[in-house]
PDB file of N, CA and C in Angstrom:
ATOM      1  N   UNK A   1     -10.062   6.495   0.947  1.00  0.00           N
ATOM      2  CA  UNK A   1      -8.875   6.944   1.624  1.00  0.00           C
ATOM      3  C   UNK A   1      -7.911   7.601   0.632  1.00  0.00           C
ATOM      4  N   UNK A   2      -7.590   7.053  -0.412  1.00  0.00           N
ATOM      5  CA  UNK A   2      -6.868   7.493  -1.178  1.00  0.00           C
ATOM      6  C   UNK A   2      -6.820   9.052  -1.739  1.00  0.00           C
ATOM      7  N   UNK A   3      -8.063   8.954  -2.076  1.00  0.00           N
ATOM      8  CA  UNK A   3      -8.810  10.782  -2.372  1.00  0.00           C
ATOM      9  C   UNK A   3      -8.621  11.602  -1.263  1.00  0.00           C
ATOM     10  N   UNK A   4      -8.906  11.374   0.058  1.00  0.00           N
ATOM     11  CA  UNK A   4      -8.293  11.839   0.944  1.00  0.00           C
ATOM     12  C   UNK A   4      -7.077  12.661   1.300  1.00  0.00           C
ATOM     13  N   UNK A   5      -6.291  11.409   0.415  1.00  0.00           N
ATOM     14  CA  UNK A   5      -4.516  11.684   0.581  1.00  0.00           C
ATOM     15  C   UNK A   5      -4.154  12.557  -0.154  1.00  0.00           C
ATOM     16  N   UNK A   6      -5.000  12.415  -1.315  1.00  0.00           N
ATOM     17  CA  UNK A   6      -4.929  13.069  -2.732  1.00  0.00           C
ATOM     18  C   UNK A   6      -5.282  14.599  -2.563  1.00  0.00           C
ATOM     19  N   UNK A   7      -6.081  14.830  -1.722  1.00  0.00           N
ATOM     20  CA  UNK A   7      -7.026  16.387  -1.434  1.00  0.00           C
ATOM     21  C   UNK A   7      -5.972  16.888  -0.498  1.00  0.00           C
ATOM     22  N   UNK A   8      -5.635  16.051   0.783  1.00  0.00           N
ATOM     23  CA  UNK A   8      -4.589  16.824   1.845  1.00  0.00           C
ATOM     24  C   UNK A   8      -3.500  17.163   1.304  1.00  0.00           C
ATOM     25  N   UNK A   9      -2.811  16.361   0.931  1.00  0.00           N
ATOM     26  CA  UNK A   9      -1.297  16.445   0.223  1.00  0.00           C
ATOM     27  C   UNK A   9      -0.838  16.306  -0.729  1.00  0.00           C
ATOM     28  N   UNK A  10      -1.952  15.894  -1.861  1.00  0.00           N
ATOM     29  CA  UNK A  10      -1.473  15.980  -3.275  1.00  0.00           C
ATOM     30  C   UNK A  10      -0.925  17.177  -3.627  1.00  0.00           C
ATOM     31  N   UNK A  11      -1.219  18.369  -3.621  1.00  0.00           N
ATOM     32  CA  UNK A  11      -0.844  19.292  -4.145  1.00  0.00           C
ATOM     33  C   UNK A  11       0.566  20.276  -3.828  1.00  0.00           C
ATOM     34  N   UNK A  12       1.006  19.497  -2.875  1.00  0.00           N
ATOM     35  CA  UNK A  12       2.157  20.089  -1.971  1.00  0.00           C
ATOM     36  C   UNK A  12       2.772  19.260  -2.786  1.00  0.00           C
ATOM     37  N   UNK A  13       3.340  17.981  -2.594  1.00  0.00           N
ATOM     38  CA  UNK A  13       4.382  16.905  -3.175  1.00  0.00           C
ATOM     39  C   UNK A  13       3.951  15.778  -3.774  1.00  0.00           C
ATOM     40  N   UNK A  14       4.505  15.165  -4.578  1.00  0.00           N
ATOM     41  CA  UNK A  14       4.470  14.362  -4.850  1.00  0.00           C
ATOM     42  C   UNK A  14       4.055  12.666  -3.985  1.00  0.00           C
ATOM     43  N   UNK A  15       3.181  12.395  -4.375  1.00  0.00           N
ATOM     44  CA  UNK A  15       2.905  10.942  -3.285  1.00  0.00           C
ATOM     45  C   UNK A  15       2.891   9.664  -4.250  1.00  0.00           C
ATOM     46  N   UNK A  16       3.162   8.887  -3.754  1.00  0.00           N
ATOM     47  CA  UNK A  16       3.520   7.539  -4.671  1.00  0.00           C
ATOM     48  C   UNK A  16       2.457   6.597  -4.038  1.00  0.00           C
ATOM     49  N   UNK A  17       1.823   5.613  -4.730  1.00  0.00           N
ATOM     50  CA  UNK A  17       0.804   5.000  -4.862  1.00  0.00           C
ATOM     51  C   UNK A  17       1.047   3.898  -5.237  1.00  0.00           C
ATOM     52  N   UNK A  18       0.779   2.705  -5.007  1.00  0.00           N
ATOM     53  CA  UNK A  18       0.609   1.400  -5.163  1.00  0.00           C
ATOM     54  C   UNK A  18      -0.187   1.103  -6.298  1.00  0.00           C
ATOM     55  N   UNK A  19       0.120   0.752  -7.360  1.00  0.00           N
ATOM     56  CA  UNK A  19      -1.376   0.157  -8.208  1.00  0.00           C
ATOM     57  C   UNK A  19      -2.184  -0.603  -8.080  1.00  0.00           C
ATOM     58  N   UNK A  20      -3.336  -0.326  -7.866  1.00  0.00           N
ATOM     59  CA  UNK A  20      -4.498  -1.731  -7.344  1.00  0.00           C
ATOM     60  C   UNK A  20      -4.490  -2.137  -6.156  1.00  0.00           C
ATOM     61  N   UNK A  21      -3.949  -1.274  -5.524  1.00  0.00           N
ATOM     62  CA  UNK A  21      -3.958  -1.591  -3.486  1.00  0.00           C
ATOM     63  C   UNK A  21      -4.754  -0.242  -2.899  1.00  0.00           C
ATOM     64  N   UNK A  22      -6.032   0.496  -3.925  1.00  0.00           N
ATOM     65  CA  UNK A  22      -6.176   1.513  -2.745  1.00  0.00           C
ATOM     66  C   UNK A  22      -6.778   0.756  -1.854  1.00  0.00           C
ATOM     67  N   UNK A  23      -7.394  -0.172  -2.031  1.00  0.00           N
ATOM     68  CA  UNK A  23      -8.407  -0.850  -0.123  1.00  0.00           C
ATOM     69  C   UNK A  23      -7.596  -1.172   0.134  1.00  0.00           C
ATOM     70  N   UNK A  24      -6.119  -0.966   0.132  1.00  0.00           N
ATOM     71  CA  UNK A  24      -5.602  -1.564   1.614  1.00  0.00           C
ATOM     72  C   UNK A  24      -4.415  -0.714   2.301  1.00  0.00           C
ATOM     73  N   UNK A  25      -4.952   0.933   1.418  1.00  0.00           N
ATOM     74  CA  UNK A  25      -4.680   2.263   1.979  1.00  0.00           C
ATOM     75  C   UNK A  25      -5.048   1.837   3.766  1.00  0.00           C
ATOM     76  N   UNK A  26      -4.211   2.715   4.778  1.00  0.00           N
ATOM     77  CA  UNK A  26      -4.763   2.712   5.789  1.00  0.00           C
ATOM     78  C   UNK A  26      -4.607   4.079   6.765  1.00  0.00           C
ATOM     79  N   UNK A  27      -3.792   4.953   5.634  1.00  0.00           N
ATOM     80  CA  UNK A  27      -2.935   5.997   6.433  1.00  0.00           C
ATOM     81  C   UNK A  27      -2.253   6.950   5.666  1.00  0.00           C
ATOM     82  N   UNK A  28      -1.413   7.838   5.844  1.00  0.00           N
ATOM     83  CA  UNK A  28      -0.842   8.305   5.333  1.00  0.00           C
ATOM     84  C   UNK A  28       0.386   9.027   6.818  1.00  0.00           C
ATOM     85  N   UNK A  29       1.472   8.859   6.124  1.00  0.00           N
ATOM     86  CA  UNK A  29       2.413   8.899   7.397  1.00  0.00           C
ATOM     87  C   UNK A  29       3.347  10.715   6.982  1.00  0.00           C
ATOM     88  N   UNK A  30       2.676  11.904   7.499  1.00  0.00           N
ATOM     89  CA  UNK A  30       3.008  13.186   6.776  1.00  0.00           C
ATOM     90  C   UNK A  30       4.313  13.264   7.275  1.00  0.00           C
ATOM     91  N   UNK A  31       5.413  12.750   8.026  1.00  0.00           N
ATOM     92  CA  UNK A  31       6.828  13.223   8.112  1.00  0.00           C
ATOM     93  C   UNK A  31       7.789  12.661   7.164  1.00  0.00           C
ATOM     94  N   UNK A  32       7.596  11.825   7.158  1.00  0.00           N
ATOM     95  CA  UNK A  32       8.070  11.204   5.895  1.00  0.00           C
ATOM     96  C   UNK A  32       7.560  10.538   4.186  1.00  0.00           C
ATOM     97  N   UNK A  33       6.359  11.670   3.980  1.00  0.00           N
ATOM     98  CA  UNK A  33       5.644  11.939   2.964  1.00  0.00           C
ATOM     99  C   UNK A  33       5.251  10.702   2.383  1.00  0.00           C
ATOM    100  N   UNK A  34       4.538   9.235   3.276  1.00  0.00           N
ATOM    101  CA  UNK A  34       4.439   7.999   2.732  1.00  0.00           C
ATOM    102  C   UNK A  34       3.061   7.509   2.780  1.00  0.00           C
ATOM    103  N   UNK A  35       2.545   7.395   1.550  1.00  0.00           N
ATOM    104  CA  UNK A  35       1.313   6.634   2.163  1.00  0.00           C
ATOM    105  C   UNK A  35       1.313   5.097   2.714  1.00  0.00           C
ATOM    106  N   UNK A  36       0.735   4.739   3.815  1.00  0.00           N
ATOM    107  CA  UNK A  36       0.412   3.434   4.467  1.00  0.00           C
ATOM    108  C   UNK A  36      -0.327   2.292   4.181  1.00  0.00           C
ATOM    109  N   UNK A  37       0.276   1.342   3.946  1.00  0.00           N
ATOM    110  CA  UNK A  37      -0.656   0.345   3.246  1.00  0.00           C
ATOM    111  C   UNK A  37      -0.544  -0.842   4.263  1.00  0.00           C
ATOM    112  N   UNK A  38      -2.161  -1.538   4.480  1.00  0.00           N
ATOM    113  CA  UNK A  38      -1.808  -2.876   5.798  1.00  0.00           C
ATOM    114  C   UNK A  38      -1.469  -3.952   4.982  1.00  0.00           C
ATOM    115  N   UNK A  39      -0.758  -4.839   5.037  1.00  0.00           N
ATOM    116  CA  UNK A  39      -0.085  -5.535   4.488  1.00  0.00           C
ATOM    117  C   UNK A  39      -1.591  -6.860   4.544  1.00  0.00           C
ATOM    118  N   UNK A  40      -1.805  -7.097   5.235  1.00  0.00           N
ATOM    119  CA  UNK A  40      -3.180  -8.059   5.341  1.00  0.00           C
ATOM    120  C   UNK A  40      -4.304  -8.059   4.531  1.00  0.00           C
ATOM    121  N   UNK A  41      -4.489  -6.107   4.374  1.00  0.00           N
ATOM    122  CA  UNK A  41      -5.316  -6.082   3.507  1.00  0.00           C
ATOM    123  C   UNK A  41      -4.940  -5.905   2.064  1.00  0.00           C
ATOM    124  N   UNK A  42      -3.617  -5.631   1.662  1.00  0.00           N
ATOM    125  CA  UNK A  42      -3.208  -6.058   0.292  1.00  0.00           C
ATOM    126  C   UNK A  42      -3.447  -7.158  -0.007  1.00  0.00           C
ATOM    127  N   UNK A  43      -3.053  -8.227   0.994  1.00  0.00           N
ATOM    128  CA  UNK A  43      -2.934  -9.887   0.612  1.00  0.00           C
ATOM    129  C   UNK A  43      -4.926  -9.781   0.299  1.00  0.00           C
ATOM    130  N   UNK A  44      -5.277  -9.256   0.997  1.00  0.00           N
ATOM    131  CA  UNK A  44      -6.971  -9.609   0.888  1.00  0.00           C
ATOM    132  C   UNK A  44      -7.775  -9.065  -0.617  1.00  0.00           C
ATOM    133  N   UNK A  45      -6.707  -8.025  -1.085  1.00  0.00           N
ATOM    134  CA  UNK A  45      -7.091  -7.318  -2.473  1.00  0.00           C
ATOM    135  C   UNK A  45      -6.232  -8.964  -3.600  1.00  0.00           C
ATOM    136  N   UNK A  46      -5.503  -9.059  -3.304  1.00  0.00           N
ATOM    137  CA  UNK A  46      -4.743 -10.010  -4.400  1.00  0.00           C
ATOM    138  C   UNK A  46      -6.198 -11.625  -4.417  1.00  0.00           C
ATOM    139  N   UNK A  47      -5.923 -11.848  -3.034  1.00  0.00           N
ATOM    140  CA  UNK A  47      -7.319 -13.221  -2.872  1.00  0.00           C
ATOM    141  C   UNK A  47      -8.776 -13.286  -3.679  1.00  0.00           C
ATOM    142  N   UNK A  48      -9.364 -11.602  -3.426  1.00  0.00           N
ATOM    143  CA  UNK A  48     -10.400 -11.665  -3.771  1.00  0.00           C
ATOM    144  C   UNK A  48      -9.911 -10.860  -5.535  1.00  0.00           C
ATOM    145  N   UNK A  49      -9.775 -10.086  -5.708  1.00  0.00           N
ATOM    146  CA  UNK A  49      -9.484  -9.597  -7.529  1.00  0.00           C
ATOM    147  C   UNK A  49      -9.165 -10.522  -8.124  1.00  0.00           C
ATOM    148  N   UNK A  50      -7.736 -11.274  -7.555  1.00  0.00           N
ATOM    149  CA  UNK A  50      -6.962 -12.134  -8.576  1.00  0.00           C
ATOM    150  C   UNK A  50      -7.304 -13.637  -8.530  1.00  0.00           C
ATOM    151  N   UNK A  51      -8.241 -14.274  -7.014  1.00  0.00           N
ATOM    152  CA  UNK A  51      -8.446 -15.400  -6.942  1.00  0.00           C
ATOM    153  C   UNK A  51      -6.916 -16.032  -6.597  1.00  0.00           C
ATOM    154  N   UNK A  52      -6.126 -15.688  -5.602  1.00  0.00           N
ATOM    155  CA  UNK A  52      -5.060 -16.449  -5.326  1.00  0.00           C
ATOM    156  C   UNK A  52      -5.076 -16.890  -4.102  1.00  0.00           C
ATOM    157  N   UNK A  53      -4.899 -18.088  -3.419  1.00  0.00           N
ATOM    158  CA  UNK A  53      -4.468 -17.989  -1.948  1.00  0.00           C
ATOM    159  C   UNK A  53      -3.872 -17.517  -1.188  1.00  0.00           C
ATOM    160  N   UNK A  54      -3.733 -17.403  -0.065  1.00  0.00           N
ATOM    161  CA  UNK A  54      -3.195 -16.607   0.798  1.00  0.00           C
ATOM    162  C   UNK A  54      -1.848 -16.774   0.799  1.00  0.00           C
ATOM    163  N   UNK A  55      -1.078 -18.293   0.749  1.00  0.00           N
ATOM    164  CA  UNK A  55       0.374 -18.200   0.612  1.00  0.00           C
ATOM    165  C   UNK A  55       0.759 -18.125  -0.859  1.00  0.00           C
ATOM    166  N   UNK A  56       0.095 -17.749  -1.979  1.00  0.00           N
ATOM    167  CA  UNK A  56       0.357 -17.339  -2.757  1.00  0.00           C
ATOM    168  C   UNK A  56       0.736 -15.441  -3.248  1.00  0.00           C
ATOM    169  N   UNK A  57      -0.370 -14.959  -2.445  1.00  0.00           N
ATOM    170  CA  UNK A  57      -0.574 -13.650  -2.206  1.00  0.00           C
ATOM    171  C   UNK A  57       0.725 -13.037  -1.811  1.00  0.00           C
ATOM    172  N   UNK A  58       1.091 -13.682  -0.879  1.00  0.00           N
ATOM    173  CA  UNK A  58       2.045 -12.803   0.434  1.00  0.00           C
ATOM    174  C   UNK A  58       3.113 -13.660  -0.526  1.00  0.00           C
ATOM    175  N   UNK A  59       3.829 -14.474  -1.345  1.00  0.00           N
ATOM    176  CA  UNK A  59       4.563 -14.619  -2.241  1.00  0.00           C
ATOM    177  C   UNK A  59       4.622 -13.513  -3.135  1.00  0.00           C
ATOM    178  N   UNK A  60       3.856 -13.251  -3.648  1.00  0.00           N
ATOM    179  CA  UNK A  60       3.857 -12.072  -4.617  1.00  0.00           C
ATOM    180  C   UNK A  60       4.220 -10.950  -4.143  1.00  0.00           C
ATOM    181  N   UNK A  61       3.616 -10.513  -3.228  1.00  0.00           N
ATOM    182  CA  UNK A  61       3.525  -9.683  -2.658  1.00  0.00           C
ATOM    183  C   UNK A  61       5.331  -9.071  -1.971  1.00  0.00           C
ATOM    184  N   UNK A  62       5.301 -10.274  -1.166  1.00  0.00           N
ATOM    185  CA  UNK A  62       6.904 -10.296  -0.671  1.00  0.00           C
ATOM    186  C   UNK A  62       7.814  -9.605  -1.724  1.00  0.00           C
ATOM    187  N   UNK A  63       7.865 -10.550  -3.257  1.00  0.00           N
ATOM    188  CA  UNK A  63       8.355 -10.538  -3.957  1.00  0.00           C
ATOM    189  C   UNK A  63       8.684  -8.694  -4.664  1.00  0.00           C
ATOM    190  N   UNK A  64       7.408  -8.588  -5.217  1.00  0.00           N
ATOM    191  CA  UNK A  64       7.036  -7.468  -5.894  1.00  0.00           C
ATOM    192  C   UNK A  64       6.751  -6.252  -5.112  1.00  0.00           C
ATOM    193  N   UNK A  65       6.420  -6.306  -4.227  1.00  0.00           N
ATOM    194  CA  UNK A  65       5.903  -4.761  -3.163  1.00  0.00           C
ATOM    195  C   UNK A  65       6.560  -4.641  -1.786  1.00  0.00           C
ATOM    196  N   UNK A  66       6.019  -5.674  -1.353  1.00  0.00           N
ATOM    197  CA  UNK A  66       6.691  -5.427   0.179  1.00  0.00           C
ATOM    198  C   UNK A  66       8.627  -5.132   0.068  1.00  0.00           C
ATOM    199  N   UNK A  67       9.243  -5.729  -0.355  1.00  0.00           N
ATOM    200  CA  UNK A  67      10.675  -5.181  -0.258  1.00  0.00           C
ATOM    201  C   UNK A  67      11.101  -4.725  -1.454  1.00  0.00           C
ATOM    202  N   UNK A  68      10.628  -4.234  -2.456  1.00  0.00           N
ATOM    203  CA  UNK A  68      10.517  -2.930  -3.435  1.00  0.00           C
ATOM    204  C   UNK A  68      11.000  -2.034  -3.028  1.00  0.00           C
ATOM    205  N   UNK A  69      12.049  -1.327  -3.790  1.00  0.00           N
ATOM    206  CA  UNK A  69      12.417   0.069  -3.171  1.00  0.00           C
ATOM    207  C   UNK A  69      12.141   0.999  -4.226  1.00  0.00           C
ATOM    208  N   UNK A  70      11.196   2.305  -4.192  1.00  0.00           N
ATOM    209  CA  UNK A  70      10.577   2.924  -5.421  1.00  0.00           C
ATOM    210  C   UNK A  70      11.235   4.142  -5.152  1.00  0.00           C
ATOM    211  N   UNK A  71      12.313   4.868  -4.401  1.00  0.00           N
ATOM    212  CA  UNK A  71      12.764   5.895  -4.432  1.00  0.00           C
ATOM    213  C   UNK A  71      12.566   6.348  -2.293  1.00  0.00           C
ATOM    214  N   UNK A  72      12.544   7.496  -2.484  1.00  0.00           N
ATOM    215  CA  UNK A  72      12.295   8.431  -1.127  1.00  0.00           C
ATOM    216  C   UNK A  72      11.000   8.002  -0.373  1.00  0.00           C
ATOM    217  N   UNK A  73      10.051   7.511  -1.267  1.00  0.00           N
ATOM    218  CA  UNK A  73       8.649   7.926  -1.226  1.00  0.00           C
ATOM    219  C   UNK A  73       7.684   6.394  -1.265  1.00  0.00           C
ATOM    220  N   UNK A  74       8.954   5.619  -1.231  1.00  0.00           N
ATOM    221  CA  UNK A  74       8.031   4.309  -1.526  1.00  0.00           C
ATOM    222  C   UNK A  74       7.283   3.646  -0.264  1.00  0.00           C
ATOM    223  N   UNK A  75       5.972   3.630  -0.392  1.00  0.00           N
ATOM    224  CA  UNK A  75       5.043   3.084   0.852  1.00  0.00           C
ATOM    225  C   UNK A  75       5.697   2.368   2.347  1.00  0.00           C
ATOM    226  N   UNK A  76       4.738   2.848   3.115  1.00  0.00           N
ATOM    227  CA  UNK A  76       4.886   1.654   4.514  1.00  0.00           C
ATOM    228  C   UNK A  76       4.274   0.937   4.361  1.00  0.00           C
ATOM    229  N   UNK A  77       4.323  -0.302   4.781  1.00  0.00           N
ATOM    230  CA  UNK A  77       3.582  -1.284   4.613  1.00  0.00           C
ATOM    231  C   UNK A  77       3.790  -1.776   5.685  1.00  0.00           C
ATOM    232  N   UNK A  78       2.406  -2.282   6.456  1.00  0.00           N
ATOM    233  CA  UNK A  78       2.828  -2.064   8.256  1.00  0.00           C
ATOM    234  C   UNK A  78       1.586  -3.776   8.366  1.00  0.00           C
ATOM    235  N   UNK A  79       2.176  -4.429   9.133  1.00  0.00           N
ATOM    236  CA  UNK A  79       1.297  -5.421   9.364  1.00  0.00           C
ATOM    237  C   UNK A  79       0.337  -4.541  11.203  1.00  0.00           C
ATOM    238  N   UNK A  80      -0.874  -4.208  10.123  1.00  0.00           N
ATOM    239  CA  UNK A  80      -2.044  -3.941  11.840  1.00  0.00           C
ATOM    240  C   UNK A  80      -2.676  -4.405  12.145  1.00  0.00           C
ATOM    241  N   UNK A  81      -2.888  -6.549  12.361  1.00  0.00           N
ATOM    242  CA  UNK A  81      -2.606  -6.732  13.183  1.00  0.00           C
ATOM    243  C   UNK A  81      -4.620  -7.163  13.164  1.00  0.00           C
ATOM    244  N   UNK A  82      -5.698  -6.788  12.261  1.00  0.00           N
ATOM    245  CA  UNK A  82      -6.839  -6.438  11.925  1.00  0.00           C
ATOM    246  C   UNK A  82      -7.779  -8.082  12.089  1.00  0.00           C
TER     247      UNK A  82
END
């Protein structure tokens, strides 16, 4: 997915990226130039890479990404629900 994002719209603007969350790419949202990330499947990249539990995950996560503000451009992060 990511390469995807990278081929459609890389070359127009600038896109901001998550480190170590492309599997839990799910989208890319073109009006407001954001790529989409499912929040379920981040927690599922942290469980299986890092070996953390699940209420550990979505701690981190909370902490560090989900209410992060990285500028204009900083990700959706959408619970879908999967």
């Amino acid at each position: 997915m990511k390469e995807s994002i990278i081929e459609l719209y890389g070359d127009t603007d600038d896109i901001l990226l998550a480190d170590g969350l492309d599997d839990a790419i799910i989208g890319f949202e073109p009006n407001m130039w954001k790529v989409v990330y499912s929040r379920s499947k981040c927690m599922n990249v942290l469980i299986e890479r890092d070996g953390m539990d699940g209420e550990e995950a979505l701690e981190f996560l909370e902490y560090n990404t989900f209410n992060a503000y990285f500028g204009e451009k900083t990700p959706i992060w959408v619970d879908d629900f999967q």
